[in-house]
Protein backbone atom coordinates (compact mmCIF):
# COMPACT_ATOMS: atom_id res chain seq x y z
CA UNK A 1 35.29 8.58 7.09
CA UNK A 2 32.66 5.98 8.83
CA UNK A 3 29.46 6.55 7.97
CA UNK A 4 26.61 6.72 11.03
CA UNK A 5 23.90 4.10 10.32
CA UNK A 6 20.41 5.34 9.55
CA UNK A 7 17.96 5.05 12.35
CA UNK A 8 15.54 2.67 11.36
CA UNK A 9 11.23 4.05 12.55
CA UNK A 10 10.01 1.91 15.31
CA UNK A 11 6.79 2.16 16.80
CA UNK A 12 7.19 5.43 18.40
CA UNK A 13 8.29 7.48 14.90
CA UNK A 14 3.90 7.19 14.31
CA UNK A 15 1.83 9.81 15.57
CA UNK A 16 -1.59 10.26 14.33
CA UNK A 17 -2.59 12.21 11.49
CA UNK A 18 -0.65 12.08 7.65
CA UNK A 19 2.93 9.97 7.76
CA UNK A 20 3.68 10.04 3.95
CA UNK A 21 2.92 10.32 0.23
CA UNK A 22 4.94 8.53 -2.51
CA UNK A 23 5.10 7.87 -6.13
CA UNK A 24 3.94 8.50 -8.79
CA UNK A 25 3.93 4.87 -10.14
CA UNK A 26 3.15 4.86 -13.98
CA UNK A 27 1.05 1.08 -14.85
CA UNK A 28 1.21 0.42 -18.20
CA UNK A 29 -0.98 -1.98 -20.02
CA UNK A 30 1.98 -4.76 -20.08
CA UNK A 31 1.96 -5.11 -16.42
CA UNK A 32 -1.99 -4.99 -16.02
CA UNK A 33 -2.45 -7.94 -18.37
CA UNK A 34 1.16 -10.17 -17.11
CA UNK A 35 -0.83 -9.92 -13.34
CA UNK A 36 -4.38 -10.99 -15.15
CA UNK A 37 -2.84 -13.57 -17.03
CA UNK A 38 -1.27 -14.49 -13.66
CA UNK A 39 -3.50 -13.97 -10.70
CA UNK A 40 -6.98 -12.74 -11.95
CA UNK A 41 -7.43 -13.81 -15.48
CA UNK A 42 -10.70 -12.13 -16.09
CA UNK A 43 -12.02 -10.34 -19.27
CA UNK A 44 -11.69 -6.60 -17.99
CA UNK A 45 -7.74 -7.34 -16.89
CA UNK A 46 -6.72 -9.21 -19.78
CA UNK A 47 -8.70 -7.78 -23.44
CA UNK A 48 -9.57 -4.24 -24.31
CA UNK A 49 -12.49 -5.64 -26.60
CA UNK A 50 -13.86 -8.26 -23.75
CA UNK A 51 -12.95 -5.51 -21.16
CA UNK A 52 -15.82 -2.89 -22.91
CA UNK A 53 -18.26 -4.95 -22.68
CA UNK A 54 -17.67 -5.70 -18.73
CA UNK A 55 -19.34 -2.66 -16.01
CA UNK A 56 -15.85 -0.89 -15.57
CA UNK A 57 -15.92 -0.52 -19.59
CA UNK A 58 -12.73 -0.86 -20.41
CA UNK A 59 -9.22 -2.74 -19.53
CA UNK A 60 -8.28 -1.96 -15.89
CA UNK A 61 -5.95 -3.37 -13.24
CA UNK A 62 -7.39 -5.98 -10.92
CA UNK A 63 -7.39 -5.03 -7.36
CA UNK A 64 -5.23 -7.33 -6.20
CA UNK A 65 -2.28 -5.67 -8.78
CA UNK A 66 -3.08 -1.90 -7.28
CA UNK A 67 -2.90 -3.71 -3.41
CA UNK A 68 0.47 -5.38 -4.90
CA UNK A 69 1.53 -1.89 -5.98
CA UNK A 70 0.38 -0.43 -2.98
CA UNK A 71 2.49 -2.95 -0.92
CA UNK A 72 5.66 -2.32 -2.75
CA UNK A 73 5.44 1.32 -2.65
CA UNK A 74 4.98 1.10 1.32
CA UNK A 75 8.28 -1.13 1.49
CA UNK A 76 10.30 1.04 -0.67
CA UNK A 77 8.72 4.73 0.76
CA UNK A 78 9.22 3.46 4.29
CA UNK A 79 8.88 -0.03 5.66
CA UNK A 80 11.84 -1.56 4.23
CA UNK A 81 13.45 1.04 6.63
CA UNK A 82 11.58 0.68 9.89
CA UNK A 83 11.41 -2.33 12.57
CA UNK A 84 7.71 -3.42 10.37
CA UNK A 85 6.89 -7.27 11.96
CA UNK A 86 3.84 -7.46 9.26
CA UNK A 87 0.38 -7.34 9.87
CA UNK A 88 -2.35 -9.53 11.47
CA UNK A 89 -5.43 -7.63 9.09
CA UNK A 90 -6.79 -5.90 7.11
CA UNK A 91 -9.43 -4.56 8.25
CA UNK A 92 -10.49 -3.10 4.87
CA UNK A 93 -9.82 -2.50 0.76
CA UNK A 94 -11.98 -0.69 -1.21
CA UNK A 95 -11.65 -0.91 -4.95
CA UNK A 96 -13.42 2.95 -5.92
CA UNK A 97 -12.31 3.53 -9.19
CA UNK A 98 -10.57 1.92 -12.17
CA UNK A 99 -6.82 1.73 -12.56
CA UNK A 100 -6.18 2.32 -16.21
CA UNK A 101 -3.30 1.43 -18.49
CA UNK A 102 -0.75 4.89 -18.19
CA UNK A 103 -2.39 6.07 -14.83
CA UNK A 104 0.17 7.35 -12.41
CA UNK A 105 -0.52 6.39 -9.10
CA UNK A 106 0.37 8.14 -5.77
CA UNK A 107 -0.14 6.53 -2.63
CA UNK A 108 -1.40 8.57 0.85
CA UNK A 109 -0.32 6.80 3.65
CA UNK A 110 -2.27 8.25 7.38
CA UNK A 111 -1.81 7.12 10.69
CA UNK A 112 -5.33 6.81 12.34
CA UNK A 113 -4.05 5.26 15.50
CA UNK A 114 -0.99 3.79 17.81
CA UNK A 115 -1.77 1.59 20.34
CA UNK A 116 1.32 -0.29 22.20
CA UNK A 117 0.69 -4.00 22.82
CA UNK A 118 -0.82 -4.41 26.71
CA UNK A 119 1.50 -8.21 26.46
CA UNK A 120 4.87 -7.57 24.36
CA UNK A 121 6.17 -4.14 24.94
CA UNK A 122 8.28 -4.81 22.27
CA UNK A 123 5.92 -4.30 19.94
CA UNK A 124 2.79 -1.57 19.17
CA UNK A 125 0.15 -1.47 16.51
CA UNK A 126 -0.15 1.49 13.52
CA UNK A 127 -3.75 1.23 12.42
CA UNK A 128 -3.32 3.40 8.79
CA UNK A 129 -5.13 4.37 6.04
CA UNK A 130 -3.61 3.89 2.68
CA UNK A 131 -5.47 5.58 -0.22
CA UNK A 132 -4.33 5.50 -3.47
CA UNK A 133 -4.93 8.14 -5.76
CA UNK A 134 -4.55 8.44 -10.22
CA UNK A 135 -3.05 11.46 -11.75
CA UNK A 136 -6.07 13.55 -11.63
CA UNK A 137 -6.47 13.16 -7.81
CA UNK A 138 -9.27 10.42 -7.86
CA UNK A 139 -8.83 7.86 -4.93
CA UNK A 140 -8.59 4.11 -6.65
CA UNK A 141 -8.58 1.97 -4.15
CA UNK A 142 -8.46 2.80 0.17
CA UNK A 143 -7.45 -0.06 2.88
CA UNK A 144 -6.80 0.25 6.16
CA UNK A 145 -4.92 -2.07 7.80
CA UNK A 146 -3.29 -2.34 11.71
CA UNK A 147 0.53 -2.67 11.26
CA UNK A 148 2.60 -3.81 13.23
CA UNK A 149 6.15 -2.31 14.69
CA UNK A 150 8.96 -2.68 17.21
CA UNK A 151 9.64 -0.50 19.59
CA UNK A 152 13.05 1.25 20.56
CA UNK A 153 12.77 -0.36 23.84
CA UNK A 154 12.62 -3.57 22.08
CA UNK A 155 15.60 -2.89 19.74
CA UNK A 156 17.48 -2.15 22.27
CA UNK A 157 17.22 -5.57 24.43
């Protein structure tokens, strides 16, 4: 038996309004502190005692680990299987809440708007909203962002 490749989502698989939701992601404290020690060694990423004394109160994930999580639950939930060329922005992250040691984060992925590119028609632009959101439904952290994807016309050349 020959198994039919899965169509990949190009460009015109986006319409506006919500694509996708995936997770949860448990973060434990071991990751939160291997990033800080890493990337953004400050006092609330890397020591519960320093971390109190700091205005979140208490160890949390820098932003930059949640946007890393973020990114890697886009490319498993979808863009690893899609005709993604990047992105040229980010138009903007908001950091709203902490991410705590044992939250379970769920990521909310909306398309806001599709525009195909006036100059390449092989590509168009996915301007979406991620938000992600802990285990009792707060939103963490927001960006939007204008993706970018091929379209079928372009595969098919």
């Amino acid at each position: 038996m020959r198994l039919m490749p899965v169509s990949k989502l190009h460009f015109e698989d986006f319409k506006p309004g919500l694509f996708a939701q995936y997770g949860p992601r448990l973060v434990t404290r071991e990751e939160i502190v291997a990033f800080a020690a890493e990337f953004d060694p400050q006092p609330m990423h890397l020591d519960e005692d320093a971390a109190r004394d700091t205005m979140l109160g208490g160890l949390s994930a820098s932003g930059w680990h949640t946007c890393g999580l973020m990114m890697r639950m886009m490319c498993d939930g979808f863009l690893l299987g899609s005709s993604s060329m990047g992105a040229n922005a980010i138009e903007e992250v908001r950091w709203l809440k902490p991410v705590r040691p044992g939250d379970a984060l769920t990521l909310r992925v909306t398309v806001l708007e599709t525009r195909a590119s006036k100059t390449r028609p092989e590509m168009g632009f996915v301007t979406a909203l991620m938000e992600m959101f802990n285990q009792t439904g707060a939103c963490v952290m927001s960006l939007q962002a204008p993706l970018i994807f091929g379209t079928r016309r372009g595969a098919a050349a």
